[in-house]
PDB file of N, CA and C in Angstrom:
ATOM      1  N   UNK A   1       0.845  -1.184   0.000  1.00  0.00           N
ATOM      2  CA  UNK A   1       0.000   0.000   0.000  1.00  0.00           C
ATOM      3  C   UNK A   1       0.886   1.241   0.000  1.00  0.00           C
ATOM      4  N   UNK A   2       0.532   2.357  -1.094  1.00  0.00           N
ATOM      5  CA  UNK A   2       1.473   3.366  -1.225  1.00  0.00           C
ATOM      6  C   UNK A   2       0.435   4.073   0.032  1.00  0.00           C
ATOM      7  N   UNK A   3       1.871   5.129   0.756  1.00  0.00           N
ATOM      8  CA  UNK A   3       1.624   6.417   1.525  1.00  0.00           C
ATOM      9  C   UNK A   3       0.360   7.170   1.043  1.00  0.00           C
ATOM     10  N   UNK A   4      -0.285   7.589   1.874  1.00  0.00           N
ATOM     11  CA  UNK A   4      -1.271   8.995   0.926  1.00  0.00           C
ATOM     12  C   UNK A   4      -0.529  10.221   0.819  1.00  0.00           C
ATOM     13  N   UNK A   5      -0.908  10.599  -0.354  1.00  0.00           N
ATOM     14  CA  UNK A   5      -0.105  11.880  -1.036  1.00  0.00           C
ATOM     15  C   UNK A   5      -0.884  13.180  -0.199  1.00  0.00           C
ATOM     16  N   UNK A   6       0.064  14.098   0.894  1.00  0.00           N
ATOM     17  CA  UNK A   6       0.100  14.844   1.395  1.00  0.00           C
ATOM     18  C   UNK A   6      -0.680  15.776   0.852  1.00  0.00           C
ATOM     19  N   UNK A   7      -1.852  16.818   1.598  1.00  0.00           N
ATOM     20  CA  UNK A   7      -2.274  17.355   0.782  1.00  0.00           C
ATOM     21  C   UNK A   7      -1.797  18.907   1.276  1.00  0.00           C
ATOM     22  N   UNK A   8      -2.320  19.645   0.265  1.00  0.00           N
ATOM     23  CA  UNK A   8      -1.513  20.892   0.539  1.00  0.00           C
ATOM     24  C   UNK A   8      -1.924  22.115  -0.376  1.00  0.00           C
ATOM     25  N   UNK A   9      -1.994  22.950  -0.518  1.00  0.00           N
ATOM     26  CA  UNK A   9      -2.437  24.075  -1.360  1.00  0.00           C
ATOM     27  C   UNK A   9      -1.928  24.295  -2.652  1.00  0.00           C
ATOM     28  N   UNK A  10      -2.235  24.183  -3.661  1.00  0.00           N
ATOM     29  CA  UNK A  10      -2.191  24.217  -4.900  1.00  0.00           C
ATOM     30  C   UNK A  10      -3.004  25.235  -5.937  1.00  0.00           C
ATOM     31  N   UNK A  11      -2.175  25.471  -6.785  1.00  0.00           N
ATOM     32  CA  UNK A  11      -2.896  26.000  -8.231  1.00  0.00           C
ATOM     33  C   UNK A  11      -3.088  24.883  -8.841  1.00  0.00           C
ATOM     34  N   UNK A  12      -4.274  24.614  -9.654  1.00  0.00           N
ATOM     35  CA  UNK A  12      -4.451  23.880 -10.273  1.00  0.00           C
ATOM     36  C   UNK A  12      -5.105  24.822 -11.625  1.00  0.00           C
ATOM     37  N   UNK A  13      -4.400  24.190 -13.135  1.00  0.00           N
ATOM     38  CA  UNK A  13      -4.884  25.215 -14.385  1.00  0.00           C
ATOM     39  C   UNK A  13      -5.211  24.159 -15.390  1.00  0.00           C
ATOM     40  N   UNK A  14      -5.715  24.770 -16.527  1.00  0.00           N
ATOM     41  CA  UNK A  14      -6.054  23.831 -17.618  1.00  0.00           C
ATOM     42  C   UNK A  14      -5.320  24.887 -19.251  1.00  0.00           C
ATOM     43  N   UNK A  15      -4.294  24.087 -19.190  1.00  0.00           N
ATOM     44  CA  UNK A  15      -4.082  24.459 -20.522  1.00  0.00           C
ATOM     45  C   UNK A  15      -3.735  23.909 -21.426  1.00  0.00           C
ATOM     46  N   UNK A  16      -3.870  24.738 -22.674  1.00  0.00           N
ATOM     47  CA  UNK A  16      -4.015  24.213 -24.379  1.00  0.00           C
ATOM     48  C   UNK A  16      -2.835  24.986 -25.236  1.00  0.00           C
ATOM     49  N   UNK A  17      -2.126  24.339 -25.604  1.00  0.00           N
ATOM     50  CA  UNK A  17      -1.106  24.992 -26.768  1.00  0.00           C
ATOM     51  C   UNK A  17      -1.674  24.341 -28.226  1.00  0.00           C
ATOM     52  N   UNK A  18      -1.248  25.962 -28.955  1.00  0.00           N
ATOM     53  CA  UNK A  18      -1.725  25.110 -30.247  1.00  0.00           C
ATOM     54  C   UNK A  18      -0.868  25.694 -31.535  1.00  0.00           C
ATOM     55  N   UNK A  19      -0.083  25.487 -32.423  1.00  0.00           N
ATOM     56  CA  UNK A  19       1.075  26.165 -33.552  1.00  0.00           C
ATOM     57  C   UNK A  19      -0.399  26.339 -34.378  1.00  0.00           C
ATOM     58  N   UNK A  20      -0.241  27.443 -35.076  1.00  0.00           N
ATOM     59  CA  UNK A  20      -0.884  27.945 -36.230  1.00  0.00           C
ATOM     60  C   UNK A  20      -0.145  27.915 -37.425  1.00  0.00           C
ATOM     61  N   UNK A  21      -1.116  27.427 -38.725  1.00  0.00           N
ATOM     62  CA  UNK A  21      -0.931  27.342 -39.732  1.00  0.00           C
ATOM     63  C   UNK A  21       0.465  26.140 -39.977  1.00  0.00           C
ATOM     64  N   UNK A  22       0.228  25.154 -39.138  1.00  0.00           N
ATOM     65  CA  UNK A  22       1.263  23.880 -39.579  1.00  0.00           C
ATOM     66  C   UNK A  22       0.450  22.648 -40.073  1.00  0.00           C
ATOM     67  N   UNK A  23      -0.578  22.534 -39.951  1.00  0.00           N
ATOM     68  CA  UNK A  23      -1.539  21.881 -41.126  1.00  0.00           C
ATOM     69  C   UNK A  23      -2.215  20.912 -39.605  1.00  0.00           C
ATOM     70  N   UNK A  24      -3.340  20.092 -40.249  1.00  0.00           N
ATOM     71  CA  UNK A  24      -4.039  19.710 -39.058  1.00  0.00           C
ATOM     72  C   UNK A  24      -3.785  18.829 -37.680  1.00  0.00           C
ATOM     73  N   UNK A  25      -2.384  18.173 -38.067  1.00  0.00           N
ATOM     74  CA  UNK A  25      -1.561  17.373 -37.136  1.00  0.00           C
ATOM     75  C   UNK A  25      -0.942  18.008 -36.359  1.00  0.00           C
ATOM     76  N   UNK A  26      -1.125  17.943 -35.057  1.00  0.00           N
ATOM     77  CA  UNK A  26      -0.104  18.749 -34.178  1.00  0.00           C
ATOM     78  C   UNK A  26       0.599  18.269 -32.980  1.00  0.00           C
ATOM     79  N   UNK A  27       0.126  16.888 -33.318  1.00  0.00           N
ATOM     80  CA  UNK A  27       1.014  15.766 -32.129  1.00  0.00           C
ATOM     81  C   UNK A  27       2.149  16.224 -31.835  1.00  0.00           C
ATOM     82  N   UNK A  28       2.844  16.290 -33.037  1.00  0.00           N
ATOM     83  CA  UNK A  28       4.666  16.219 -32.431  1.00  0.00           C
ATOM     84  C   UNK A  28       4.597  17.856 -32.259  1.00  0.00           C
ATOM     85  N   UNK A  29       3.844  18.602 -31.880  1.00  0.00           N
ATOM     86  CA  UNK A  29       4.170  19.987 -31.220  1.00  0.00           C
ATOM     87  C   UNK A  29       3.555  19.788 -29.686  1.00  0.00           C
ATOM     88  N   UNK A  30       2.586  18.877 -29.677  1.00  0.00           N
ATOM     89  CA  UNK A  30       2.214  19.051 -28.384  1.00  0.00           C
ATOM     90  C   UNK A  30       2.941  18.028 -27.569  1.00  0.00           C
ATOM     91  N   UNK A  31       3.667  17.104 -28.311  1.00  0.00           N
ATOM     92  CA  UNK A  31       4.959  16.514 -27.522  1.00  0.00           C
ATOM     93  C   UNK A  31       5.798  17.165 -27.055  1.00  0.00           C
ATOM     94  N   UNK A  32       6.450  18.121 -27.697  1.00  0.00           N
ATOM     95  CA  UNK A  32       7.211  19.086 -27.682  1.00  0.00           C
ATOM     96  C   UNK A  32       7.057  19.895 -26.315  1.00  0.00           C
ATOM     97  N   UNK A  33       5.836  19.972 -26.346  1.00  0.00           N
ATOM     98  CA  UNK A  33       5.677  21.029 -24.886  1.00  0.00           C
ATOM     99  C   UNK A  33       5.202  20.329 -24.161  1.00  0.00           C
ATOM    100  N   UNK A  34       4.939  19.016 -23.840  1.00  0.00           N
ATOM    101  CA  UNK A  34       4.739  17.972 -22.762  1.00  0.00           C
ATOM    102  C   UNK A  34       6.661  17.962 -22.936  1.00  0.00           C
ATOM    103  N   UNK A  35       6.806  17.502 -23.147  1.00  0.00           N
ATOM    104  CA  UNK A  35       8.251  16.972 -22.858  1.00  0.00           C
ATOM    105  C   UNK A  35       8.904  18.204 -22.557  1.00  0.00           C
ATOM    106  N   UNK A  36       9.090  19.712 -22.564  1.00  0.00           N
ATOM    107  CA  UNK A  36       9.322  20.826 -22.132  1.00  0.00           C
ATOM    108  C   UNK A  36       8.805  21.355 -20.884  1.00  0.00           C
ATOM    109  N   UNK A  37       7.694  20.531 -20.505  1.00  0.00           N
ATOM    110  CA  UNK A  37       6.765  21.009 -19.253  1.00  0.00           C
ATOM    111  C   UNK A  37       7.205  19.984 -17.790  1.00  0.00           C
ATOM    112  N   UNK A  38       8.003  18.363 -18.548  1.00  0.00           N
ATOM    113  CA  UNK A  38       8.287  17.543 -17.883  1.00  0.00           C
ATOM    114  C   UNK A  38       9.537  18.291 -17.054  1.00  0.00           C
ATOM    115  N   UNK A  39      11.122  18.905 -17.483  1.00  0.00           N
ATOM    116  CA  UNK A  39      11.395  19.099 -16.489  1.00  0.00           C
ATOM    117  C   UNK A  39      11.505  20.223 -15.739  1.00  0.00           C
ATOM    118  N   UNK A  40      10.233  20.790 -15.394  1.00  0.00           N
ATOM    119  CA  UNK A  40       9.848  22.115 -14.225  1.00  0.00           C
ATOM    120  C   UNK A  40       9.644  21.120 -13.079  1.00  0.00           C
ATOM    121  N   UNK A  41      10.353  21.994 -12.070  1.00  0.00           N
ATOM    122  CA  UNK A  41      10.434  21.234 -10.653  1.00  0.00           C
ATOM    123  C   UNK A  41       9.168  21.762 -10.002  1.00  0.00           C
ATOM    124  N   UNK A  42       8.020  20.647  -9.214  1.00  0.00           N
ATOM    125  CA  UNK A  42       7.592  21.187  -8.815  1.00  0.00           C
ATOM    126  C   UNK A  42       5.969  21.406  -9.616  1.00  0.00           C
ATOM    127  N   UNK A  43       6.061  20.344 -10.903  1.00  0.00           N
ATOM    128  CA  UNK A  43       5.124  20.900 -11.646  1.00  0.00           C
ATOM    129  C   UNK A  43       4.323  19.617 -11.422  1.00  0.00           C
ATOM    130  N   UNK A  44       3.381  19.072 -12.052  1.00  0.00           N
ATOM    131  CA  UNK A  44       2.879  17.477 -11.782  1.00  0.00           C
ATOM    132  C   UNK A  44       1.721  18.135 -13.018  1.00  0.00           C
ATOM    133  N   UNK A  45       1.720  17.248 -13.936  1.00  0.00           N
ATOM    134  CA  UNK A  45       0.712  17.583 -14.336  1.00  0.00           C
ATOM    135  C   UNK A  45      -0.175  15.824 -15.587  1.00  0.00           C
ATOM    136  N   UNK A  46      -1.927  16.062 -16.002  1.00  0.00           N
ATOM    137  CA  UNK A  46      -1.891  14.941 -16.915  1.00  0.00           C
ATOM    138  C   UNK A  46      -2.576  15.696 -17.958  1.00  0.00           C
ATOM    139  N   UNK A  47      -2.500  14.563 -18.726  1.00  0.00           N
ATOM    140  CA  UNK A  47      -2.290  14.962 -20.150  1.00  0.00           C
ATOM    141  C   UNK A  47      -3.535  14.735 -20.907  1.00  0.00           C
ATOM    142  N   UNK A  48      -4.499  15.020 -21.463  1.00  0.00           N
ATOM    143  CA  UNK A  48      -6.183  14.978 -21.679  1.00  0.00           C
ATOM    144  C   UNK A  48      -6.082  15.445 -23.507  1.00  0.00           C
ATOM    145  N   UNK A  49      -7.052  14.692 -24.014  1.00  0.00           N
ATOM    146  CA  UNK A  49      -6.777  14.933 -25.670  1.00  0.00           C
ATOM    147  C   UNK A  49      -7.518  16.112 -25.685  1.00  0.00           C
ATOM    148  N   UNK A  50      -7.856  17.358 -24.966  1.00  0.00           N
ATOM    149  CA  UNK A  50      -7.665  19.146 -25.473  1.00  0.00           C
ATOM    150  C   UNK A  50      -7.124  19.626 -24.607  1.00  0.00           C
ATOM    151  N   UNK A  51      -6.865  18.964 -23.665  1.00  0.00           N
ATOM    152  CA  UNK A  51      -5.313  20.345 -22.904  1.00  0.00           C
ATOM    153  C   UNK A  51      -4.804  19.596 -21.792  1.00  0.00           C
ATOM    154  N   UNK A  52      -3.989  19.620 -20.796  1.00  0.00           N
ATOM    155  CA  UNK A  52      -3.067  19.283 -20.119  1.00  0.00           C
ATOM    156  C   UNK A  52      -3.780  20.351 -18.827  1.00  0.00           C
ATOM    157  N   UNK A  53      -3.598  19.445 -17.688  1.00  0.00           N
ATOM    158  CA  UNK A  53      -4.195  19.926 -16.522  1.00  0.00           C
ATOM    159  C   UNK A  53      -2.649  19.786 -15.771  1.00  0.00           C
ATOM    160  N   UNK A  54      -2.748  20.911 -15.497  1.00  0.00           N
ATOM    161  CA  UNK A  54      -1.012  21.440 -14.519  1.00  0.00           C
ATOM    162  C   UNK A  54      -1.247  21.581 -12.780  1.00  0.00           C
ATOM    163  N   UNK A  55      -0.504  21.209 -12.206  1.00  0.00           N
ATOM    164  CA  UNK A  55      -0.780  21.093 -10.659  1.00  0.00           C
ATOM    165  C   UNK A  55       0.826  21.700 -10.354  1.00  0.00           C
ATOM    166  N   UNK A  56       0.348  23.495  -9.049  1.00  0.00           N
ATOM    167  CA  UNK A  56       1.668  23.435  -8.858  1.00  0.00           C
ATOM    168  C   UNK A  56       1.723  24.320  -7.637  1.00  0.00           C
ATOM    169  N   UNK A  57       2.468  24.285  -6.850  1.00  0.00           N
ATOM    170  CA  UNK A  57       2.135  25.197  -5.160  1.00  0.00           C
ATOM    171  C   UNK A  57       2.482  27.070  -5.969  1.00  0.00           C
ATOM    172  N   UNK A  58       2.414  26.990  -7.101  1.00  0.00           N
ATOM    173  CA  UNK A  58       2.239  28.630  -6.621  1.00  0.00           C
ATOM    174  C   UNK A  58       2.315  28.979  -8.557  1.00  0.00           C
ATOM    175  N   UNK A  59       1.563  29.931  -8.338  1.00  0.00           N
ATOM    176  CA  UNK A  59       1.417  30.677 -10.172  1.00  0.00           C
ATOM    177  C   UNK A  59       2.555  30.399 -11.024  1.00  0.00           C
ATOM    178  N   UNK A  60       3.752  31.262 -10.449  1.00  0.00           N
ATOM    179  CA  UNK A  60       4.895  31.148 -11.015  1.00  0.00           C
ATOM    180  C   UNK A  60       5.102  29.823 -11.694  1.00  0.00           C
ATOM    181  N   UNK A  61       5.551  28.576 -11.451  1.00  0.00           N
ATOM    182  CA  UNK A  61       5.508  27.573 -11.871  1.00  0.00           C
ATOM    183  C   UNK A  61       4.284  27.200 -12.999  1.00  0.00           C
ATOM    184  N   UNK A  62       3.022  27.298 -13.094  1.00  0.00           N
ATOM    185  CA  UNK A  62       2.472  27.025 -13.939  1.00  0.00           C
ATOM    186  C   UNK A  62       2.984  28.237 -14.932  1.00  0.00           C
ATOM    187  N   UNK A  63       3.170  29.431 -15.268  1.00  0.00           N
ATOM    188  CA  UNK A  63       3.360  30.263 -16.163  1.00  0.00           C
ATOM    189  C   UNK A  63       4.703  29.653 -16.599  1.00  0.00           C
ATOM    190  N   UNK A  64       5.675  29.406 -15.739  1.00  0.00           N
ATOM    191  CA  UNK A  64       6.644  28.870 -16.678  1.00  0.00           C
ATOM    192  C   UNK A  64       6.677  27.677 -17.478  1.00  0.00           C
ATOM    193  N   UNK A  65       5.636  26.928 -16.928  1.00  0.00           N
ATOM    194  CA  UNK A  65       5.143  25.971 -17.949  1.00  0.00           C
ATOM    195  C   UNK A  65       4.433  26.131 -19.493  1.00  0.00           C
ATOM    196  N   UNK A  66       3.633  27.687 -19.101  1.00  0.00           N
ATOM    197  CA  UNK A  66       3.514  28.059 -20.380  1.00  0.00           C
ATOM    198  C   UNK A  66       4.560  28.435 -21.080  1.00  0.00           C
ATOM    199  N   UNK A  67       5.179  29.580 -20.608  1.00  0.00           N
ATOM    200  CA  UNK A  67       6.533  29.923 -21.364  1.00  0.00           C
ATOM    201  C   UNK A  67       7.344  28.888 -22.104  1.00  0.00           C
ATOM    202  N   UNK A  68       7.871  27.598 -21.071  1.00  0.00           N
ATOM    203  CA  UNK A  68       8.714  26.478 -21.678  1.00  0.00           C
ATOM    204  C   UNK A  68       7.935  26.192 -22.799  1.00  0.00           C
ATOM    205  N   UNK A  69       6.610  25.967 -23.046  1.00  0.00           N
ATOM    206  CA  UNK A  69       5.644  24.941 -23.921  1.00  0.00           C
ATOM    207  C   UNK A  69       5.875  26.037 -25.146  1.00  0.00           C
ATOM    208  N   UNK A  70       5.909  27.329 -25.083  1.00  0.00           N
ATOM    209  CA  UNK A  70       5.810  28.789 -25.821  1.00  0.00           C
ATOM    210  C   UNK A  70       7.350  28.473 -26.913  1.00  0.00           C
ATOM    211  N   UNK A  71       7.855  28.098 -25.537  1.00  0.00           N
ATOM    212  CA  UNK A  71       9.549  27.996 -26.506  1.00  0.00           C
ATOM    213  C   UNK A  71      10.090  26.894 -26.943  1.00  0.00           C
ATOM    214  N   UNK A  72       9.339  25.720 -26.644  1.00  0.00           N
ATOM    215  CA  UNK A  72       9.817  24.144 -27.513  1.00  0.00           C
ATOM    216  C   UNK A  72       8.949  24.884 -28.845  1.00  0.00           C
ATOM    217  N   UNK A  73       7.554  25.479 -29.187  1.00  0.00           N
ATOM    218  CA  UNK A  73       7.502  25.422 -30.204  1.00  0.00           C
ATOM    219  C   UNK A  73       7.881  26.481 -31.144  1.00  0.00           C
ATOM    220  N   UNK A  74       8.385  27.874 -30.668  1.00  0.00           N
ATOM    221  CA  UNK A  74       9.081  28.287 -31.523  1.00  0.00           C
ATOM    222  C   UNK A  74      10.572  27.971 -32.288  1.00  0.00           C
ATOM    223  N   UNK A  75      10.945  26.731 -31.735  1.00  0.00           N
ATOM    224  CA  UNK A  75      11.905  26.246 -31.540  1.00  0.00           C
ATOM    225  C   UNK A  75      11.613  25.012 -33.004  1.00  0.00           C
ATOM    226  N   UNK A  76      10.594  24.788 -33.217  1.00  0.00           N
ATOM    227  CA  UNK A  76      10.196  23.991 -33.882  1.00  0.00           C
ATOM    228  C   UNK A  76       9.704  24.625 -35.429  1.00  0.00           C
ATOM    229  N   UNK A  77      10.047  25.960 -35.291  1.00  0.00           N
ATOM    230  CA  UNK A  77       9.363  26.556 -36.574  1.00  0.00           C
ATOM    231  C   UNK A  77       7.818  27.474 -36.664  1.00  0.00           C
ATOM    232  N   UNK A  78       7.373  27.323 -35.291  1.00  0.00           N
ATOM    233  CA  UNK A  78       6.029  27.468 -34.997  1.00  0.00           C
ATOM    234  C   UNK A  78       6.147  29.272 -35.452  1.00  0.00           C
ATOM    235  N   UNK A  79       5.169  30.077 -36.495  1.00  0.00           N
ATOM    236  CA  UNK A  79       5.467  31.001 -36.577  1.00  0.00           C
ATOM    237  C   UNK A  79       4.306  32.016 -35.875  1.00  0.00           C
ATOM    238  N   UNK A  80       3.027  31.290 -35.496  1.00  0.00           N
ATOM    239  CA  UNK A  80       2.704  31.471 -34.316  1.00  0.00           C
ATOM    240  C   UNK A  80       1.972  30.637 -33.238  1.00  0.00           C
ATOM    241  N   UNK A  81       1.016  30.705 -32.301  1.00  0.00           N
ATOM    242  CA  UNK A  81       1.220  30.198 -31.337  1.00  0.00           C
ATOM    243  C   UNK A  81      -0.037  30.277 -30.611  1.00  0.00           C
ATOM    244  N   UNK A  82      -0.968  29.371 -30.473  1.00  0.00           N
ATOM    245  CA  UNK A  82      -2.437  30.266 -29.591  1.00  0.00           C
ATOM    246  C   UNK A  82      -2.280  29.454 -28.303  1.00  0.00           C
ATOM    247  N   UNK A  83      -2.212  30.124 -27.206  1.00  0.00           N
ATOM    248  CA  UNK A  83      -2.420  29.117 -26.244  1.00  0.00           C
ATOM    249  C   UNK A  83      -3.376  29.536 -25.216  1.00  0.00           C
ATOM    250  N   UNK A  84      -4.513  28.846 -24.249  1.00  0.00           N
ATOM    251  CA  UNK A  84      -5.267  29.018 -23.491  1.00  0.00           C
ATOM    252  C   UNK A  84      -4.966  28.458 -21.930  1.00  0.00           C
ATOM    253  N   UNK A  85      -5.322  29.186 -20.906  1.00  0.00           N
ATOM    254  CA  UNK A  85      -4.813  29.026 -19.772  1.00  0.00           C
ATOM    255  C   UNK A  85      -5.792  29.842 -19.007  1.00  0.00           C
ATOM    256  N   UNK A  86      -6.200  28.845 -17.878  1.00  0.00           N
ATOM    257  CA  UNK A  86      -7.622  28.820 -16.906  1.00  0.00           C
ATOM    258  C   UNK A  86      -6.929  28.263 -15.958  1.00  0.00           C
ATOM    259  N   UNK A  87      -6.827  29.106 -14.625  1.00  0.00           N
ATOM    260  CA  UNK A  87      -6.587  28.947 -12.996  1.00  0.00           C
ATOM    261  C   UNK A  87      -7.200  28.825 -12.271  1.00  0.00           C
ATOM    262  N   UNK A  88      -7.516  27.939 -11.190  1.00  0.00           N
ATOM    263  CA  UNK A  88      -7.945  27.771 -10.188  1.00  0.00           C
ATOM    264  C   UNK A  88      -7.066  27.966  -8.999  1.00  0.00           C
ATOM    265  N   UNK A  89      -7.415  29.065  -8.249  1.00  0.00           N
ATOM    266  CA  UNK A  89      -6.102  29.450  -6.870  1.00  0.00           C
ATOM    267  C   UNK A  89      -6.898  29.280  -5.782  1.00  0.00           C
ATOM    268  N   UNK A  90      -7.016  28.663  -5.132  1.00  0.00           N
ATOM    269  CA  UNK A  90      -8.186  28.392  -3.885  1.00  0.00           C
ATOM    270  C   UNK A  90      -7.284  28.036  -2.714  1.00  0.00           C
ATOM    271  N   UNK A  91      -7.400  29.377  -2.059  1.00  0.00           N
ATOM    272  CA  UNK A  91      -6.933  29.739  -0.773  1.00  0.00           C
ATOM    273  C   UNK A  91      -7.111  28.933   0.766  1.00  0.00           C
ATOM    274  N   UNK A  92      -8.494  28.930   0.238  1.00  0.00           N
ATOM    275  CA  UNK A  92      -9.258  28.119   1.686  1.00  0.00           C
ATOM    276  C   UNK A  92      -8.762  26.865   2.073  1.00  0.00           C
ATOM    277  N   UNK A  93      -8.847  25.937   1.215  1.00  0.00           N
ATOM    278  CA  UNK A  93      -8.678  24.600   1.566  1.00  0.00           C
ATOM    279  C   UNK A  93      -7.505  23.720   0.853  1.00  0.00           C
ATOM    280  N   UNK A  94      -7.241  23.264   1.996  1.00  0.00           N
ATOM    281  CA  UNK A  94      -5.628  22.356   1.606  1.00  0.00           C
ATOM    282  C   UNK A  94      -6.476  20.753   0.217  1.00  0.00           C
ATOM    283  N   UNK A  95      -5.837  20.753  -0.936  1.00  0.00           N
ATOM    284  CA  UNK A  95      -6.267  20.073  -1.565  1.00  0.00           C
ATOM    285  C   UNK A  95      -5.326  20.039  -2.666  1.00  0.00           C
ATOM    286  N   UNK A  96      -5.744  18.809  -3.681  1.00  0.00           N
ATOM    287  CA  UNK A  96      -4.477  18.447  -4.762  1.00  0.00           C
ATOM    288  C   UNK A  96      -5.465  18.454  -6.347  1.00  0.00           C
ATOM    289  N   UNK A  97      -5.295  17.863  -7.014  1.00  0.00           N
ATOM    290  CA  UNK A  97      -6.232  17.781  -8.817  1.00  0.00           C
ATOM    291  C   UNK A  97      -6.585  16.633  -8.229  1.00  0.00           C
ATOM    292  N   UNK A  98      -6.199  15.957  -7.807  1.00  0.00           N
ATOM    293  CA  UNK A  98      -6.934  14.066  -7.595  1.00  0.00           C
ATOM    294  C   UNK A  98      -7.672  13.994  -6.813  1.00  0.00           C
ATOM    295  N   UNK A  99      -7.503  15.383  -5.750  1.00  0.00           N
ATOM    296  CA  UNK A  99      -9.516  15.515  -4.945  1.00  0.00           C
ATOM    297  C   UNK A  99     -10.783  15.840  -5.751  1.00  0.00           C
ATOM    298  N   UNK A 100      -9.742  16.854  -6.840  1.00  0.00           N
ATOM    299  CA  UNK A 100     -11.453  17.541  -7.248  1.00  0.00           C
ATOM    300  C   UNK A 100     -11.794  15.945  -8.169  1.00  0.00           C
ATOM    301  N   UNK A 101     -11.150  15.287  -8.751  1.00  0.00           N
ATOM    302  CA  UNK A 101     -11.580  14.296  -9.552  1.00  0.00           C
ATOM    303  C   UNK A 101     -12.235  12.884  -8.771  1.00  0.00           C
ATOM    304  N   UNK A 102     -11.568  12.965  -7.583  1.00  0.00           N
ATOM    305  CA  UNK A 102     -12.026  11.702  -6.646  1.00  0.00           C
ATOM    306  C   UNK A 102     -13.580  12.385  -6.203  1.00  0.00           C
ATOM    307  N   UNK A 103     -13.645  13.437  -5.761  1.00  0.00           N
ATOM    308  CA  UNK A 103     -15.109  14.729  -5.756  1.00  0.00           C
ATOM    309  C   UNK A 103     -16.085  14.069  -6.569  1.00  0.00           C
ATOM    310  N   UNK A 104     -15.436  14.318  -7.476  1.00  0.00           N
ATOM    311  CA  UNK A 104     -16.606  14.476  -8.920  1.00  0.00           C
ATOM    312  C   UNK A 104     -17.229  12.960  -9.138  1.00  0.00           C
ATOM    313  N   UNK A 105     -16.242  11.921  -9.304  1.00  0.00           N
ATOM    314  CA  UNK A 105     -16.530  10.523  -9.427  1.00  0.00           C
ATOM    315  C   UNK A 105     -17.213   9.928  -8.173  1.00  0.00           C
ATOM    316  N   UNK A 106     -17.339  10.870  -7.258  1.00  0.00           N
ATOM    317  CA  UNK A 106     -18.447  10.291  -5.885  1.00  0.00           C
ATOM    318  C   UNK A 106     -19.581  10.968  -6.027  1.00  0.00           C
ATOM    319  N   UNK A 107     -19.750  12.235  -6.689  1.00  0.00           N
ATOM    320  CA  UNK A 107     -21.027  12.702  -7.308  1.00  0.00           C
ATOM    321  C   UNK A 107     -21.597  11.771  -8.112  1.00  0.00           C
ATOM    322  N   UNK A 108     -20.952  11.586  -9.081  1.00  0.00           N
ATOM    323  CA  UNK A 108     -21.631  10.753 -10.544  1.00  0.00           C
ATOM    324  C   UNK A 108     -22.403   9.343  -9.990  1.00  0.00           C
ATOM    325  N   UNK A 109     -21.630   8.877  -9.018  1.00  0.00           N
ATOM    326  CA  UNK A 109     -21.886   7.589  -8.212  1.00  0.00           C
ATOM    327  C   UNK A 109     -23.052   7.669  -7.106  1.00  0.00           C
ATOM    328  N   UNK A 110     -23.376   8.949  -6.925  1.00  0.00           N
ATOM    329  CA  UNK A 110     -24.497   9.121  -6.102  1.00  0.00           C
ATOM    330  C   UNK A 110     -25.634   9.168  -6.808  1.00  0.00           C
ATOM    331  N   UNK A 111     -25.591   9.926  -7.825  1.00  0.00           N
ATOM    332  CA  UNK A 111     -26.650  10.308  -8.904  1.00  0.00           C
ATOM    333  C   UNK A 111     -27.277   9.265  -9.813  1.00  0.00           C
ATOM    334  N   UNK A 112     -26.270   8.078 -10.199  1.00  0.00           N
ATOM    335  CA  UNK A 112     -26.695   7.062 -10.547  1.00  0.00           C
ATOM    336  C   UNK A 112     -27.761   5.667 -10.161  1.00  0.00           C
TER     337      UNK A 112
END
């Protein structure tokens, strides 16, 4: 039996990178900034087919996750760049991304 994962105050965000005008495939760009987002210390995040949900004790860290993701793809030719980014900063209560989802899946289970 693993430890329970400590809980603790977090940002939790939802974001989307996307290269413009590289034609409708954009896998190997959004590899690019998963694998650019992997080594921020401090970051934890999963990976969802329209955006990547980021977990991190303070703003800073998720923005540099945008930035890194910003610069694997200019790096790649990307000549521009749309990306979307939605925060959740919740002060009150000590909590992680795997509450609000453990939350939600005990709703659905009630309702059923």
């Amino acid at each position: 039996m693993q430890p329970k994962a400590k809980r603790r105050i977090v940002v939790i965000a939802e974001f989307s990178i996307h290269p413009i005008g590289t034609g409708t495939s954009v896998g190997r760009y959004v590899k690019a900034a998963v694998r650019s987002m992997s080594g921020i210390r401090g970051l934890t995040f999963d990976v969802t087919p329209m955006s990547s949900v980021l977990e991190a004790e303070n703003i800073g860290t998720i923005l540099d996750a945008v930035e890194v993701s910003h610069r694997a793809l200019r790096s790649m030719g990307a000549k521009r760049i749309s990306s979307s980014l939605r925060i959740d900063e919740r002060l009150d209560k000590r909590r992680m991304m795997s509450d609000k989802t453990r939350g939600l899946k005990r709703l659905t289970r009630a309702k059923s």
